[in-house]
Protein backbone atom coordinates (compact mmCIF):
# COMPACT_ATOMS: atom_id res chain seq x y z
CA UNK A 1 -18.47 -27.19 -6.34
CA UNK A 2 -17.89 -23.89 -6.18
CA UNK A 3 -16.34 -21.82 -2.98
CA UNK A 4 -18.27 -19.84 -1.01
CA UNK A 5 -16.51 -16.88 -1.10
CA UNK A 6 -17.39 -16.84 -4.61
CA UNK A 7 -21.16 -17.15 -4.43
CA UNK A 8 -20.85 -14.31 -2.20
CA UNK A 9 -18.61 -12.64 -4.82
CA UNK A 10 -21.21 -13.34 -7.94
CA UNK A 11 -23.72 -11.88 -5.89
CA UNK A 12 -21.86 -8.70 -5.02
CA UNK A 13 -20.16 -6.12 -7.09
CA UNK A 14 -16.51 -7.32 -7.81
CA UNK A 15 -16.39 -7.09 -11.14
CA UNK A 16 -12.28 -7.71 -11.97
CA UNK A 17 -9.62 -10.04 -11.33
CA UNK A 18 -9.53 -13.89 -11.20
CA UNK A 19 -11.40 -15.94 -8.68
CA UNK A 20 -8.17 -15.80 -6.22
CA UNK A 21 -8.95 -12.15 -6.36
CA UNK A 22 -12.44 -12.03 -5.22
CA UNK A 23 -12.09 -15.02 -2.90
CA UNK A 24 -9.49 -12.36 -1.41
CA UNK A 25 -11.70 -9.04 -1.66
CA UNK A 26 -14.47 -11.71 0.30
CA UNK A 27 -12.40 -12.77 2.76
CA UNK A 28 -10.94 -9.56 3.71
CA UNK A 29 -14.07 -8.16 4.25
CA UNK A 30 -15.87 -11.24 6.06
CA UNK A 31 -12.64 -11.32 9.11
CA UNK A 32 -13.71 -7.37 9.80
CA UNK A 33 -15.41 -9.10 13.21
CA UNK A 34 -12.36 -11.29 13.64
CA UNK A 35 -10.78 -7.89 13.71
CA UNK A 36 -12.71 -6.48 15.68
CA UNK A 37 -13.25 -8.46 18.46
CA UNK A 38 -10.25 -10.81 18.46
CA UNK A 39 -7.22 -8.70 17.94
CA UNK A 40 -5.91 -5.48 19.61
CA UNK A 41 -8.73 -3.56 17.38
CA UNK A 42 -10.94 -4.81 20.36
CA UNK A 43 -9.07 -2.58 23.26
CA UNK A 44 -9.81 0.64 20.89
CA UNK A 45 -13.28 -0.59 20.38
CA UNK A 46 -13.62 -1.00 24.22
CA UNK A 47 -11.93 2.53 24.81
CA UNK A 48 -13.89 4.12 21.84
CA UNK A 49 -17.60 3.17 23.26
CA UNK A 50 -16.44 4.33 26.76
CA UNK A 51 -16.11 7.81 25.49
CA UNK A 52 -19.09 7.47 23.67
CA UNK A 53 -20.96 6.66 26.39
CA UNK A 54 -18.96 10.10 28.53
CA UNK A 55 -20.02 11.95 25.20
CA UNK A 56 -16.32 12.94 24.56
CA UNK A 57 -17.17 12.62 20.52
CA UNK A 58 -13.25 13.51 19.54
CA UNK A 59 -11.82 11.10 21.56
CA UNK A 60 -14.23 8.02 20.21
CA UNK A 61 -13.64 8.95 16.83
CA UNK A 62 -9.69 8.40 17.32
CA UNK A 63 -9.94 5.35 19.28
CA UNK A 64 -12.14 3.96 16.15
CA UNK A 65 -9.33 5.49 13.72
CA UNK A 66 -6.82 3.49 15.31
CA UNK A 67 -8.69 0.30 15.57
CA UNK A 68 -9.54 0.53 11.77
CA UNK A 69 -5.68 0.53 11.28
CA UNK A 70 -5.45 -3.41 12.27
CA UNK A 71 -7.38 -4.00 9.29
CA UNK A 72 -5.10 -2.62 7.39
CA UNK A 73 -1.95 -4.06 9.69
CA UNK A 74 -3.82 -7.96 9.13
CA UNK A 75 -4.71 -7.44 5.52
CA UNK A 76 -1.01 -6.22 4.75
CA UNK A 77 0.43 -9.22 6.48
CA UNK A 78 -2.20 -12.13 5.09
CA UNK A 79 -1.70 -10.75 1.12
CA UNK A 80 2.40 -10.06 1.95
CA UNK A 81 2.64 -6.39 0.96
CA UNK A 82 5.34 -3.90 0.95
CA UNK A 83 3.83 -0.51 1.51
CA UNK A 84 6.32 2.16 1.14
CA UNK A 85 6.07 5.80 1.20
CA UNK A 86 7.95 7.53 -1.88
CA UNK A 87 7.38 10.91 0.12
CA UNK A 88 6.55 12.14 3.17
CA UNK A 89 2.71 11.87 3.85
CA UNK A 90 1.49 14.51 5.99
CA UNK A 91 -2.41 14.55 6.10
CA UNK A 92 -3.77 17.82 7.76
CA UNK A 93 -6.09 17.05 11.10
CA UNK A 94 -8.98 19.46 9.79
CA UNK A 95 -10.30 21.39 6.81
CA UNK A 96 -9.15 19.38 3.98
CA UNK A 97 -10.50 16.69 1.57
CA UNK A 98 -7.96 14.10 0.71
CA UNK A 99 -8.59 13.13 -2.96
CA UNK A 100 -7.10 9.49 -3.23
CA UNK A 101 -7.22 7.50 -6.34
CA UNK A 102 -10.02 4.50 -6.34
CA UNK A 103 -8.54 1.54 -7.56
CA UNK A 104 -10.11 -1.80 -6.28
CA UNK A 105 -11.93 -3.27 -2.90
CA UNK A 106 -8.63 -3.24 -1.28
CA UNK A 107 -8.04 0.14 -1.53
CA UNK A 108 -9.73 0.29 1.77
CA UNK A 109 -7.91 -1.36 4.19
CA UNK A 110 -4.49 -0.13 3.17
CA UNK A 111 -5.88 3.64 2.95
CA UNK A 112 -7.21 3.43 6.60
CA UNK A 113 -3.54 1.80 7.79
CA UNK A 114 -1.91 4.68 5.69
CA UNK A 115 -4.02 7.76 5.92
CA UNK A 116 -5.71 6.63 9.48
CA UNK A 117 -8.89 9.46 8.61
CA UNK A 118 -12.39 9.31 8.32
CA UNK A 119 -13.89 8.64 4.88
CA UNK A 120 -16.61 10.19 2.92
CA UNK A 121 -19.15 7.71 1.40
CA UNK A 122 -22.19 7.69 -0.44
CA UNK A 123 -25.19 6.17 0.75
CA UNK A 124 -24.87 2.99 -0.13
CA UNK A 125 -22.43 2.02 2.56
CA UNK A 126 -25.97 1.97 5.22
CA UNK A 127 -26.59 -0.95 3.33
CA UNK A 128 -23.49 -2.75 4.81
CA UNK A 129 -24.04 -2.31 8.67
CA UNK A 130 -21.11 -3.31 10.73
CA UNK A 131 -19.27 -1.14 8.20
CA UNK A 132 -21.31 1.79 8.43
CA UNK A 133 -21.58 1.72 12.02
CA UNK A 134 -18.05 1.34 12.45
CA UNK A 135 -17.30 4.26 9.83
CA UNK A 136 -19.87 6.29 11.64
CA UNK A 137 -18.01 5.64 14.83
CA UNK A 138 -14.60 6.82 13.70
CA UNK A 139 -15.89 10.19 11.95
CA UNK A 140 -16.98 9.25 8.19
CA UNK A 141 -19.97 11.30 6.84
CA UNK A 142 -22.42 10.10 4.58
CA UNK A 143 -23.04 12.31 1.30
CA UNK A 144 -26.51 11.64 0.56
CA UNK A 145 -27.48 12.62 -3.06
CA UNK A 146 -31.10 11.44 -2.88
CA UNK A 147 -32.06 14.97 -3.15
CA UNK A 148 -31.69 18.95 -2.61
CA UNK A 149 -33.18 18.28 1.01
CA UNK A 150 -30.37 15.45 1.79
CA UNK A 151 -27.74 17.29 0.00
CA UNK A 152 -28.23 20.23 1.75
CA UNK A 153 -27.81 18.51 5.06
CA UNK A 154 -25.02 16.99 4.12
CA UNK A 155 -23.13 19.54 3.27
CA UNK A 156 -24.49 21.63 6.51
CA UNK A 157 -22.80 18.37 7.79
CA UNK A 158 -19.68 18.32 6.20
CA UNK A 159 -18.72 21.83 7.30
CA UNK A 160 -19.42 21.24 10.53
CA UNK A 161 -17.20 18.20 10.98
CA UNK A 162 -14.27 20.11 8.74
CA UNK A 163 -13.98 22.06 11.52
CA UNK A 164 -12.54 19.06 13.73
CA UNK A 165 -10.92 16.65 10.85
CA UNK A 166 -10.18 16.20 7.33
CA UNK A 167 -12.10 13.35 5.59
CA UNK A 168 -11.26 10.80 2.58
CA UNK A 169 -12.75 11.17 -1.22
CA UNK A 170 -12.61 9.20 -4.13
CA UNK A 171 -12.72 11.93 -6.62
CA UNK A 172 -13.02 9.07 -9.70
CA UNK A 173 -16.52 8.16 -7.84
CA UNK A 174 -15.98 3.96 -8.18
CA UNK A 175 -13.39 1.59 -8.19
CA UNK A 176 -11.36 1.93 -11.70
CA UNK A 177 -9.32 -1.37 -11.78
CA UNK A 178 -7.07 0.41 -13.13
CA UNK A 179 -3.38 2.17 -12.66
CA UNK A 180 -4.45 4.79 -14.80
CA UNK A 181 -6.53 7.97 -13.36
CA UNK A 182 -9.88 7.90 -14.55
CA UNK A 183 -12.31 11.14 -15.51
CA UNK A 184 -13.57 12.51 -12.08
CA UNK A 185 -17.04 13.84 -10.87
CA UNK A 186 -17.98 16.83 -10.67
CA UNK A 187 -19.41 16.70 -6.61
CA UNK A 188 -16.81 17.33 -4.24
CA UNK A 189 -14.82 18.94 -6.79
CA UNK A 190 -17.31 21.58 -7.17
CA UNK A 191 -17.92 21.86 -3.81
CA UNK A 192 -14.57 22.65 -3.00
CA UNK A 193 -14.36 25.01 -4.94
CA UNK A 194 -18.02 26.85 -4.20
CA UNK A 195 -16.92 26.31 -0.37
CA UNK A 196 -13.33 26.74 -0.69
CA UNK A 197 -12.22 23.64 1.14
CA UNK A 198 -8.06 23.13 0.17
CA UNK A 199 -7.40 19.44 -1.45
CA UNK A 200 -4.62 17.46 -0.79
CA UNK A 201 -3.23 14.68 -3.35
CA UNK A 202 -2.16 11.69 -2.55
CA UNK A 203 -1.44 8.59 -4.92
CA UNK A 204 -0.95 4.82 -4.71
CA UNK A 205 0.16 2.22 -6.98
CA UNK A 206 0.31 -1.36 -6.98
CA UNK A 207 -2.60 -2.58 -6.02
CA UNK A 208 -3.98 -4.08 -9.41
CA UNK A 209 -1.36 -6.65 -8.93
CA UNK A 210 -3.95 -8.56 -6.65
CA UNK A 211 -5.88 -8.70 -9.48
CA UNK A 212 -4.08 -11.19 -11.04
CA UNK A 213 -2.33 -13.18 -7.30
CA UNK A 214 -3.34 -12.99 -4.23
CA UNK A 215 0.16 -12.36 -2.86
CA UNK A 216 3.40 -10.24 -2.35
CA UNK A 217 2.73 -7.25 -4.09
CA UNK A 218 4.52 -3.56 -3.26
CA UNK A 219 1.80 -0.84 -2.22
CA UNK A 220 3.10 2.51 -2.48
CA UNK A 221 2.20 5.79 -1.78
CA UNK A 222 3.01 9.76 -2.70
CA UNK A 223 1.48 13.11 -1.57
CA UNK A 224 1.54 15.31 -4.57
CA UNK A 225 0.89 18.45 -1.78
CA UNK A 226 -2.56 20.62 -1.15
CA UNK A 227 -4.52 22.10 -4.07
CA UNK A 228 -6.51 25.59 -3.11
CA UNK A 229 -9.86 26.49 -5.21
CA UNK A 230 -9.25 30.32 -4.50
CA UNK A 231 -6.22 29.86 -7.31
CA UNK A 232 -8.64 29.26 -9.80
CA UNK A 233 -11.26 31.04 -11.78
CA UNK A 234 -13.72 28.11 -12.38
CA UNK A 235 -14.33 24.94 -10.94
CA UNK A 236 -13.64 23.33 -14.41
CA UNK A 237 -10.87 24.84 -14.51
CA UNK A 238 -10.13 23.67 -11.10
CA UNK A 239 -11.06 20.01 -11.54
CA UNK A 240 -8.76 19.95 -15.26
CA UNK A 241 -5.63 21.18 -13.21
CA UNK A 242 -6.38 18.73 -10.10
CA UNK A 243 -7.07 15.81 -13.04
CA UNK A 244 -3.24 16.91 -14.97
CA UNK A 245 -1.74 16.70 -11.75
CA UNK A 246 -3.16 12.98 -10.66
CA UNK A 247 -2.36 11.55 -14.22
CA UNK A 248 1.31 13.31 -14.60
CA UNK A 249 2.46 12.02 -11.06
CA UNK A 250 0.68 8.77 -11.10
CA UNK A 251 2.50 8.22 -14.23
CA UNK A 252 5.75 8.82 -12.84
CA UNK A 253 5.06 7.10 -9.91
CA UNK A 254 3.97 4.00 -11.65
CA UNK A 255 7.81 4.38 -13.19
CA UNK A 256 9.33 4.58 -9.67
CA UNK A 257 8.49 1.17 -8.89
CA UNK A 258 8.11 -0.77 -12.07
CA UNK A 259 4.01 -0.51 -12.22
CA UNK A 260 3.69 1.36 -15.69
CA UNK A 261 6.43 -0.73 -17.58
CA UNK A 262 4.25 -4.10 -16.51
CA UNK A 263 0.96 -2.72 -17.58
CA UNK A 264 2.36 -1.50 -21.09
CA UNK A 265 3.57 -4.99 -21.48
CA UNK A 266 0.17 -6.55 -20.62
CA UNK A 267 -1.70 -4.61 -22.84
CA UNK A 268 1.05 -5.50 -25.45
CA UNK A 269 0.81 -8.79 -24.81
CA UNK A 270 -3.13 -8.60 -25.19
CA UNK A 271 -3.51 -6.35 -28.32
CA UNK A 272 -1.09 -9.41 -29.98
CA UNK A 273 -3.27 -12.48 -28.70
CA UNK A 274 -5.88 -10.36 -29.96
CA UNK A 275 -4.55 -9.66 -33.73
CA UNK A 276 -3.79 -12.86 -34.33
């Protein structure tokens, strides 16, 4: 018979690793109410509705920022990780889009315990409500791409709230289950450039290891500094530069702590059971 966690996980969309893996991706995702209202996530929630309620909007959105950081803090400690910092990361407060490499369902946690800022997501995530809510709550914005009415509001919306933070992309638009830096969209990318918002790198490694055990893995991270569209004469131009730069220092940061020598050996390893 098989575990729950992994009917859940045929129905869903985890499409890599072994059955430890999504029986991890399920179960980190499932104890977001344990979270929430059984560890000290539950004294920001209480604090973050009571200046909803006053209308103090700035002061809500933290209080959800830091109680989306115990996610992060309990997921770290139940899967073992070392997260390490091969730089300092300093992540402005406003005005900037943080371009972070998408690598797999557990990016999430460890970005909000790392980067502690809002997020933007595509429409799907309405579809998961306790998520949305809560990503609502601590400043995320929705990019809705349904059409030129909703993308016009959002990005009406989106320049309003750059004025009071700086918000999360995935430039590589889905999970990659990969170390390697994948071809990235052309949305925000473009729009940075056509609005002139500055983009700051950062890159993490490690966390395909979970792909193959659930356990003891090192997470690191690197800011690669802030990118600004006004450099650049078009916004390919723009988006082949901010691609170099993400592939060249992922590589080397893969290097720094043993990620890219592992993965050369796998595929090695599987081009051989494969030819012969």
């Amino acid at each position: 018979m098989k575990h729950p966690y992994l009917k859940i996980a045929e129905k869903g969309n985890i499409h890599a690793g072994n059955d430890k893996y999504k029986k991890l991706v399920i179960h980190t995702f499932v104890r977001v109410l344990r979270v929430i209202f059984f560890s000290k996530a539950f004294f920001h929630l209480c604090k973050g509705i009571y200046y909803s309620i006053r209308k103090k909007e700035l002061e809500k959105q933290k209080e959800f920022l830091d109680g989306s950081c115990f996610w992060g803090v309990l997921t770290q400690q139940k899967t073992k990780a070392e997260v390490k910092f091969l730089n300092d990361i300093i992540v402005p407060e406003k005005g900037h889009l943080i371009f972070l490499n998408h690598v797999n369902e557990l990016d999430f946690p460890f970005d909000c315990l790392v980067l502690k800022k809002p997020f933007l997501a595509n429409q799907e995530i309405k579809n998961t409500y306790i998520a949305y809510w809560w990503m609502k709550a601590m400043g995320s914005e929705v990019f809705d791409k349904s059409d030129k009415r909703t993308i016009a509001k959002s990005v009406k919306n989106l320049l309003k709230s750059l004025k009071n933070r700086s918000f999360v992309v995935y430039p590589e638009g889905k999970v990659t289950y990969s170390e390697d830096i994948k071809s990235l969209k052309k949305g925000m990318i473009n729009l940075s450039f056509k609005l002139k918002i500055p983009i700051l790198i950062i890159l993490k490694s490690g966390l395909t290891g979970y792909q193959e055990k659930p356990n003891n893995h090192t997470i690191a991270y690197k800011s690669c500094g802030v990118i600004k569209p006004d450099s650049f004469s078009s916004w390919e131009e723009y988006r082949d530069h901010i691609f170099q730069l993400m592939d060249s220092e992922k590589r080397k940061l893969d290097e720094e702590i043993g990620i890219r020598q592992k993965t050369e050996k796998q595929e090695d390893t599987k081009a051989k059971v494969l030819f012969t």
